[in-house]
PDB file of N, CA and C in Angstrom:
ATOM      1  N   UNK A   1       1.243  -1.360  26.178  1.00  0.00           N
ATOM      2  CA  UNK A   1       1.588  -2.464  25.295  1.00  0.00           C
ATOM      3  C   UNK A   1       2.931  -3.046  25.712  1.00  0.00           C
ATOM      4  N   UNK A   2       3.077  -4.158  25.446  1.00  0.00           N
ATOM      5  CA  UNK A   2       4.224  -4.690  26.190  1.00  0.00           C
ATOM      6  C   UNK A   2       5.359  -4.513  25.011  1.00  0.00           C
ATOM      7  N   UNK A   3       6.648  -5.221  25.638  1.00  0.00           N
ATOM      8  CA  UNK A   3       7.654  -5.106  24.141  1.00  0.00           C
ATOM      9  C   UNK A   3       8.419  -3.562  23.599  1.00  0.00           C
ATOM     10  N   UNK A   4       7.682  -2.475  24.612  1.00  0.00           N
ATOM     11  CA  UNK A   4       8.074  -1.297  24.005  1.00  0.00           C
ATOM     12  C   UNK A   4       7.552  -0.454  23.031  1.00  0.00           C
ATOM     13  N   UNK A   5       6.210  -1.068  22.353  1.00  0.00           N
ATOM     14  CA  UNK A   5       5.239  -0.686  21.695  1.00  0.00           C
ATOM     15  C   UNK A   5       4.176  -0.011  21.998  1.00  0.00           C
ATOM     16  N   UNK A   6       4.298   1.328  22.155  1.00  0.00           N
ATOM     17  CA  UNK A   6       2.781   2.130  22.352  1.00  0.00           C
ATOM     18  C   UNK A   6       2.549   3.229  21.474  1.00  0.00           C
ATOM     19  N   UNK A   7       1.160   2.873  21.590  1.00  0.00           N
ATOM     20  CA  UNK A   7       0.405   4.167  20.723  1.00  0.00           C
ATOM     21  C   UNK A   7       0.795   5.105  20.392  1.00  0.00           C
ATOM     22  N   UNK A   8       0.955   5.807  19.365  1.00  0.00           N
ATOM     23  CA  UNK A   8       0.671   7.050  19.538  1.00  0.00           C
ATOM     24  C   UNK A   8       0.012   8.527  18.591  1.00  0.00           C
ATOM     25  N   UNK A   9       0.531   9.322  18.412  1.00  0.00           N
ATOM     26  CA  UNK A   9      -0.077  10.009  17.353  1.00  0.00           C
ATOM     27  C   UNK A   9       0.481   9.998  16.112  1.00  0.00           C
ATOM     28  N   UNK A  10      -0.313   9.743  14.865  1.00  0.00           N
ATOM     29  CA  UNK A  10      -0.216   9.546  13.941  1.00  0.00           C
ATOM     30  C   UNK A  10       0.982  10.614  13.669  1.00  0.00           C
ATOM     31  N   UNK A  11       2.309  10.342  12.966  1.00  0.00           N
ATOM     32  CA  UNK A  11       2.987  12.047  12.271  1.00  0.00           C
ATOM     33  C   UNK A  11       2.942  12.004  11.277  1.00  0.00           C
ATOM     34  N   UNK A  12       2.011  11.933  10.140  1.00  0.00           N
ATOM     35  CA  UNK A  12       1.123  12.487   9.184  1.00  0.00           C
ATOM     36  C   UNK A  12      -0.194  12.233   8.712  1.00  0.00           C
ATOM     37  N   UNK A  13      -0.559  13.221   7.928  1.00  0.00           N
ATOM     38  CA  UNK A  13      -2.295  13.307   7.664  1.00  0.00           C
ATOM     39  C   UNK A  13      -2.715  12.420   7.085  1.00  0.00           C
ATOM     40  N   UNK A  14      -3.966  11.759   7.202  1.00  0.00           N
ATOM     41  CA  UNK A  14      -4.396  10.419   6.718  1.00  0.00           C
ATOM     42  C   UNK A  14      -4.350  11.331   5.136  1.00  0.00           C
ATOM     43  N   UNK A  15      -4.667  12.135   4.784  1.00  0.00           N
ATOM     44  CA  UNK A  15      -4.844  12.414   2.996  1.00  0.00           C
ATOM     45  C   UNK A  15      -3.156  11.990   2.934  1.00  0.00           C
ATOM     46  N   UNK A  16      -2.363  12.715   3.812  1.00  0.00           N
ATOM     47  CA  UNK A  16      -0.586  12.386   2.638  1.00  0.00           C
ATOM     48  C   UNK A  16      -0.993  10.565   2.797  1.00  0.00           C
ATOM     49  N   UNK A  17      -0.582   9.868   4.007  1.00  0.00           N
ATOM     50  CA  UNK A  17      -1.246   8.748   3.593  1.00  0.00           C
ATOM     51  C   UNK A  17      -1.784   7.888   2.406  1.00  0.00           C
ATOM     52  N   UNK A  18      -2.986   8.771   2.052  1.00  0.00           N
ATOM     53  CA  UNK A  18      -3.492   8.026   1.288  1.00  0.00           C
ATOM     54  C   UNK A  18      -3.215   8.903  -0.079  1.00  0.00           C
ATOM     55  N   UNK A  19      -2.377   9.717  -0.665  1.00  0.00           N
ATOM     56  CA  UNK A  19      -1.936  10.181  -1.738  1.00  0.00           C
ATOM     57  C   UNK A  19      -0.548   8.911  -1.899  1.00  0.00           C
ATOM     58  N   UNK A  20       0.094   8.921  -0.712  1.00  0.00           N
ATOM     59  CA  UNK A  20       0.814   7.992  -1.340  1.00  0.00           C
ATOM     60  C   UNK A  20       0.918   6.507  -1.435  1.00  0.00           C
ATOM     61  N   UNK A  21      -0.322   6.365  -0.713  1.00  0.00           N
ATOM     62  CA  UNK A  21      -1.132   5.070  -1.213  1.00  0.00           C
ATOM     63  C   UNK A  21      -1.227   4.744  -3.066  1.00  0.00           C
ATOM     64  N   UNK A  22      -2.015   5.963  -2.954  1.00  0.00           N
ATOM     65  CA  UNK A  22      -2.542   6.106  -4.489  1.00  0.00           C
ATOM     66  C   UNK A  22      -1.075   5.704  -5.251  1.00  0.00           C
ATOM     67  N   UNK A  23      -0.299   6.909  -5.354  1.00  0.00           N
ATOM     68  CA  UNK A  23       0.444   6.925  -6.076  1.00  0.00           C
ATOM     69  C   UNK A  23       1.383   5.746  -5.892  1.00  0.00           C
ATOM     70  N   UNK A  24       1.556   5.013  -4.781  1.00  0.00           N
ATOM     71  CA  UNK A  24       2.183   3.595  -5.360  1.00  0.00           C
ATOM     72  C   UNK A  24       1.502   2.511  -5.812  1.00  0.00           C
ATOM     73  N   UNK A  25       0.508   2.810  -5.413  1.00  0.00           N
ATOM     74  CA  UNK A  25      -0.420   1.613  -6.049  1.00  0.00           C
ATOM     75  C   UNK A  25      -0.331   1.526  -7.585  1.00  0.00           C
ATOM     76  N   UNK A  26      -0.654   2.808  -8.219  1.00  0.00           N
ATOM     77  CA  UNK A  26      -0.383   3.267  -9.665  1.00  0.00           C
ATOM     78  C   UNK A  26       0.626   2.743 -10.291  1.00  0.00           C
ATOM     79  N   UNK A  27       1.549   2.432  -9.576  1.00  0.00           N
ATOM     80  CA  UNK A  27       2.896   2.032 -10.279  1.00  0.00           C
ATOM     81  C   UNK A  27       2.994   1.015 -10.406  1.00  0.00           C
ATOM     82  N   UNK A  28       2.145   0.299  -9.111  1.00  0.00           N
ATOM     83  CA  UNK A  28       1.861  -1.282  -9.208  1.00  0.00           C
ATOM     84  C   UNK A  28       1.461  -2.101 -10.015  1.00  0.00           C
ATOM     85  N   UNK A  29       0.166  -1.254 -10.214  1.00  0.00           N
ATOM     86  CA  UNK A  29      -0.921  -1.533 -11.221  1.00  0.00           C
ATOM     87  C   UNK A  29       0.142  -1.959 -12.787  1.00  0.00           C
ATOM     88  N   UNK A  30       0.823  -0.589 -13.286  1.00  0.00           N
ATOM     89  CA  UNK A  30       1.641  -0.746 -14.260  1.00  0.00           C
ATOM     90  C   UNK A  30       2.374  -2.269 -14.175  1.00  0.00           C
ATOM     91  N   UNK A  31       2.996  -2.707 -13.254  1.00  0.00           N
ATOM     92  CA  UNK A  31       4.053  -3.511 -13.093  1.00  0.00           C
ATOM     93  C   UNK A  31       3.323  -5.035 -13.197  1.00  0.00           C
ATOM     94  N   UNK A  32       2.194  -4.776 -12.145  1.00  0.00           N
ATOM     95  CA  UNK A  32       1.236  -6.069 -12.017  1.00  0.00           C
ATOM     96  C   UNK A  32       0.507  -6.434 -14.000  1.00  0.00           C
ATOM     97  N   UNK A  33       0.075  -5.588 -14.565  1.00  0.00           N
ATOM     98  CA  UNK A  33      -0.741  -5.555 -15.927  1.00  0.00           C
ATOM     99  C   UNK A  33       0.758  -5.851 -16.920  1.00  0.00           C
ATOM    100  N   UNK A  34       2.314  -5.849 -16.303  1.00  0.00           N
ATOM    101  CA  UNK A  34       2.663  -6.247 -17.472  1.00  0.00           C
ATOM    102  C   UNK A  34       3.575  -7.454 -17.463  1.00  0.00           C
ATOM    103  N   UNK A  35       3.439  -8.080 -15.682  1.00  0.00           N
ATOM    104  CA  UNK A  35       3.669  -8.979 -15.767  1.00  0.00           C
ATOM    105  C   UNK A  35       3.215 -10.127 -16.029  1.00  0.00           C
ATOM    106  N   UNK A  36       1.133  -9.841 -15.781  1.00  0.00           N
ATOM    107  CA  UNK A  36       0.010 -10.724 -16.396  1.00  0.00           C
ATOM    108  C   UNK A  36      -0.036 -10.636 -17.820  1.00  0.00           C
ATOM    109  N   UNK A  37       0.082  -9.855 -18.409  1.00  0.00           N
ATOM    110  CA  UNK A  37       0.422  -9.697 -19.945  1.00  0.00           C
ATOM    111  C   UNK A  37       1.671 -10.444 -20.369  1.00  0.00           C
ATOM    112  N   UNK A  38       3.237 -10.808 -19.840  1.00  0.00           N
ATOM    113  CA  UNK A  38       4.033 -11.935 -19.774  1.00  0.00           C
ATOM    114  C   UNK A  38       3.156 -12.710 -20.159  1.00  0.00           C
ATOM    115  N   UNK A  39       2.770 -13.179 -18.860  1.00  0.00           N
ATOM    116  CA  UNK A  39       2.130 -15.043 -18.085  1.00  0.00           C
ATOM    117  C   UNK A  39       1.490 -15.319 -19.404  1.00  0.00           C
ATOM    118  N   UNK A  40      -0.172 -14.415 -19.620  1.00  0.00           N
ATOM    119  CA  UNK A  40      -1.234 -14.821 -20.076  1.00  0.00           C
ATOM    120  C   UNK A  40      -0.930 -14.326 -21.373  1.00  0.00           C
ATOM    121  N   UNK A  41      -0.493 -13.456 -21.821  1.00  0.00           N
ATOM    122  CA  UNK A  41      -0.693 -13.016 -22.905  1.00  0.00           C
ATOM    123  C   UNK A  41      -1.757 -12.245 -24.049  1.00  0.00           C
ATOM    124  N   UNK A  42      -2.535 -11.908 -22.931  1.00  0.00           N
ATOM    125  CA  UNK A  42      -3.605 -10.946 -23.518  1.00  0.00           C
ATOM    126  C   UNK A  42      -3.766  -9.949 -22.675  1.00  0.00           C
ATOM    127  N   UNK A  43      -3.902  -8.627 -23.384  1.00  0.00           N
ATOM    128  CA  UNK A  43      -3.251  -6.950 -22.714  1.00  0.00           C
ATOM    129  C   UNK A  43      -5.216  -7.512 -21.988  1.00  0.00           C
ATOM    130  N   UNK A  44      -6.583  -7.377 -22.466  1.00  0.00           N
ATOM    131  CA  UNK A  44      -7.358  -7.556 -21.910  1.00  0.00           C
ATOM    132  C   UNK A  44      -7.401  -8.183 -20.373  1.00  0.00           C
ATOM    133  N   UNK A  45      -6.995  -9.544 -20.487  1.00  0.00           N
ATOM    134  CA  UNK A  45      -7.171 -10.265 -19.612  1.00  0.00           C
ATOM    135  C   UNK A  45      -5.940  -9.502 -18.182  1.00  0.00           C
ATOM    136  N   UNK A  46      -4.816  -9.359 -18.136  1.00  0.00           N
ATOM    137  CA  UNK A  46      -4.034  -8.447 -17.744  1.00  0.00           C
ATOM    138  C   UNK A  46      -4.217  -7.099 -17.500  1.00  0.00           C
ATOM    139  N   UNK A  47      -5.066  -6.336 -18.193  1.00  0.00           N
ATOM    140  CA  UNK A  47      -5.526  -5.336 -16.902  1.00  0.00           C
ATOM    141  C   UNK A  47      -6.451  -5.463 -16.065  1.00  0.00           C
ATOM    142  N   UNK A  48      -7.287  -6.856 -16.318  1.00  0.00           N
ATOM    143  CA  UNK A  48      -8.419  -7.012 -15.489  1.00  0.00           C
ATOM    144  C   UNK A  48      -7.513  -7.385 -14.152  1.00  0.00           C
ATOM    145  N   UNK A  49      -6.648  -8.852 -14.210  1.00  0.00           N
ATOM    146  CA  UNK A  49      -5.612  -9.063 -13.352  1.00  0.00           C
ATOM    147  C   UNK A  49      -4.972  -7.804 -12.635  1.00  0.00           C
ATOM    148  N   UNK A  50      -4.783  -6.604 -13.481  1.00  0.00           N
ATOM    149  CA  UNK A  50      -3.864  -5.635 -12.987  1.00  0.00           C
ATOM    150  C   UNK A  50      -4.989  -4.858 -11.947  1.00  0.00           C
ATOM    151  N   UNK A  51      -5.908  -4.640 -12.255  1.00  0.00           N
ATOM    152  CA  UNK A  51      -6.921  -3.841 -11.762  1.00  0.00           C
ATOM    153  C   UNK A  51      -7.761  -4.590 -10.423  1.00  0.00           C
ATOM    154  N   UNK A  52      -8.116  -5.401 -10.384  1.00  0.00           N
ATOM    155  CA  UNK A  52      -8.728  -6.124  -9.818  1.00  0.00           C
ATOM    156  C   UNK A  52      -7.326  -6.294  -8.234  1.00  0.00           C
ATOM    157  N   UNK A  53      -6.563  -6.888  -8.630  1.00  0.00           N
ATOM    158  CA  UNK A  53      -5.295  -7.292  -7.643  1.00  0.00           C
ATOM    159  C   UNK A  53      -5.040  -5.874  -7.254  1.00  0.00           C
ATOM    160  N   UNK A  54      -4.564  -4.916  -7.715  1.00  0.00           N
ATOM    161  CA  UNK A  54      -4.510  -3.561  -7.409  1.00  0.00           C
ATOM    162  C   UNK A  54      -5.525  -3.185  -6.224  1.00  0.00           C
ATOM    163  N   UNK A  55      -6.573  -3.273  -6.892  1.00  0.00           N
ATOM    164  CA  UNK A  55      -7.806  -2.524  -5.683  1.00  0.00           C
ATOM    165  C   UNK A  55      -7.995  -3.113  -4.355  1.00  0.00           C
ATOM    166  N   UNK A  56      -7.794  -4.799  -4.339  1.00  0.00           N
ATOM    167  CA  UNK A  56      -7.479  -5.125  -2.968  1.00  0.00           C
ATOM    168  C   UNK A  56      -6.643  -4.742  -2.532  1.00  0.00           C
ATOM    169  N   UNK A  57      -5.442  -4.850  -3.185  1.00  0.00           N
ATOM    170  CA  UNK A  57      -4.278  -4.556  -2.276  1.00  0.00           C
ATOM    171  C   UNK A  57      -3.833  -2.957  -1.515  1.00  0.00           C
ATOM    172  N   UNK A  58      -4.882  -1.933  -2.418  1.00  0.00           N
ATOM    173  CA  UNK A  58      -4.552  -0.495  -2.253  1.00  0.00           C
ATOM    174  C   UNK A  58      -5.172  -0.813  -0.751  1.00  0.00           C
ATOM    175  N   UNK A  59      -6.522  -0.733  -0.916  1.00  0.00           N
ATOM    176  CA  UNK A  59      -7.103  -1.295   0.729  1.00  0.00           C
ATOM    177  C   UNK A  59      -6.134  -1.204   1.721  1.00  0.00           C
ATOM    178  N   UNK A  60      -5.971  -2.302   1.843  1.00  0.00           N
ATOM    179  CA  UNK A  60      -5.255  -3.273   2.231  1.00  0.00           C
ATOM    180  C   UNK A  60      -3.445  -2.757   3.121  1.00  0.00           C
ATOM    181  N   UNK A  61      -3.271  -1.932   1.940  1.00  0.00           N
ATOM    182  CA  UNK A  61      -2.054  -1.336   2.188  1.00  0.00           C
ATOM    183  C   UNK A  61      -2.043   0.012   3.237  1.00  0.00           C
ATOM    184  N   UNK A  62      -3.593   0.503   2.209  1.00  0.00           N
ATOM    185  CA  UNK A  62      -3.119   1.800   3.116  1.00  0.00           C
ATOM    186  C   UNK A  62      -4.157   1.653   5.077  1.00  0.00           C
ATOM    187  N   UNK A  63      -4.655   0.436   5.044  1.00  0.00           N
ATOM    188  CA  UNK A  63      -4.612  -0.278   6.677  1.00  0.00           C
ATOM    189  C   UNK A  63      -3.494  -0.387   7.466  1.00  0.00           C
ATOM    190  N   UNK A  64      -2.346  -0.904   6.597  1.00  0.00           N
ATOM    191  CA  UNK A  64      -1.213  -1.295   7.209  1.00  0.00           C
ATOM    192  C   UNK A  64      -0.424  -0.406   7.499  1.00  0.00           C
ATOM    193  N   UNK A  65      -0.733   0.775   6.639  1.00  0.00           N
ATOM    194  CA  UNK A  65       0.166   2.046   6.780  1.00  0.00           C
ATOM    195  C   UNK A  65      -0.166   2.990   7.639  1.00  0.00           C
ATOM    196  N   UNK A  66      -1.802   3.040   8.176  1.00  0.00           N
ATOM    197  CA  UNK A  66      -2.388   3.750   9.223  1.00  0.00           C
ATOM    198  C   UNK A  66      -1.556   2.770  10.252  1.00  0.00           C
ATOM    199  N   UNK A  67      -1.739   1.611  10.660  1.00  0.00           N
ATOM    200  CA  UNK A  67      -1.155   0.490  11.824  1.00  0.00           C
ATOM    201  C   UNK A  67       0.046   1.121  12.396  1.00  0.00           C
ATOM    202  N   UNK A  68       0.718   0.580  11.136  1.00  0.00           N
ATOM    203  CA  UNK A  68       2.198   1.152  11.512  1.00  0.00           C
ATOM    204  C   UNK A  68       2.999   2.559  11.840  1.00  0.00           C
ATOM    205  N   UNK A  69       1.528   3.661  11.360  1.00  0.00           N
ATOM    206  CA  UNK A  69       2.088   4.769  11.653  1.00  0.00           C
ATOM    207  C   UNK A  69       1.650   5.035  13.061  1.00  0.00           C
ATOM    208  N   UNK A  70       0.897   4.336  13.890  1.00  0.00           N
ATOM    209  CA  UNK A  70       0.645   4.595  15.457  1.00  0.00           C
ATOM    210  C   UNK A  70       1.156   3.810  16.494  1.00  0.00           C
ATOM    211  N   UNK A  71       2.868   3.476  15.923  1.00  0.00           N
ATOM    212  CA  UNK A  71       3.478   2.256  16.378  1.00  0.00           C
ATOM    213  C   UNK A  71       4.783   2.828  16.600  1.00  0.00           C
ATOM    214  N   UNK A  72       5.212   3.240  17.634  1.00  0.00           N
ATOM    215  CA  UNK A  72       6.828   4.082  17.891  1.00  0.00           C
ATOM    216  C   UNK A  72       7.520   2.983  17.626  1.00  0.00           C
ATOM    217  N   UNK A  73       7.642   1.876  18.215  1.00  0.00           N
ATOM    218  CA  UNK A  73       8.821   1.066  18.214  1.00  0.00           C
ATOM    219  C   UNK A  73      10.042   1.485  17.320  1.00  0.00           C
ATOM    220  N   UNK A  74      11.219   1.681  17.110  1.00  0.00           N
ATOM    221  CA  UNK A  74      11.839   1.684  16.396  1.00  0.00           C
ATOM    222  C   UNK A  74      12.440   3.026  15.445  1.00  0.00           C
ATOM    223  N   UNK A  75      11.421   4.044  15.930  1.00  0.00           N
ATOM    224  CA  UNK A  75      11.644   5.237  15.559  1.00  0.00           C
ATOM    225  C   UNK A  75      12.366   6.035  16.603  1.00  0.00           C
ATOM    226  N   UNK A  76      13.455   6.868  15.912  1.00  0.00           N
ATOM    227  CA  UNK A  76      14.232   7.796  16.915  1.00  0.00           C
ATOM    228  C   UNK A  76      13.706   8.903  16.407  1.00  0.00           C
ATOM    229  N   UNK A  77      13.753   9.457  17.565  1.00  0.00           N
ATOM    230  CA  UNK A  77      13.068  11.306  17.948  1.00  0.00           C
ATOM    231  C   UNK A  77      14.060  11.485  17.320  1.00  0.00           C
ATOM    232  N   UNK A  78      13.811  13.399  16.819  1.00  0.00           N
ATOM    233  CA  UNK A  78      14.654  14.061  16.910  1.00  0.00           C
ATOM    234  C   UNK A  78      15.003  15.116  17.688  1.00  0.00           C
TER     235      UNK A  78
END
């Protein structure tokens, strides 16, 4: 790869990964359901918002977090 960017092995397990996928997403969820509850003003309509936006984005996130974990650039050994 050019730029100084190459592959390599993941340094941690896709489950920690995706535990802490989970667990930030969770927090999201909270944050997202009470800022749609602000806007809209109905706790209903706001966890659907919270839930719905959540589940793409967990996806989504924990893609980006596999990506970036097989990407040295920028990391110093120890």
């Amino acid at each position: 790869m050019s730029g100084g960017v190459t592959a390599r092995t993941p340094r941690q397990a896709r489950r920690r990964a995706l535990v802490k996928t989970v667990c930030y997403r969770l927090s999201m969820v909270a944050v997202t359901v009470i800022v749609a509850w602000v806007v809209v003003g109905d706790v209903g309509d706001a966890v659907s918002v919270g839930l719905v936006a959540n589940l793409v984005k967990t996806g989504t996130y924990y893609g980006y977090e596999r990506v970036w974990d097989r990407i040295s650039w920028g990391l110093i050994d120890a």
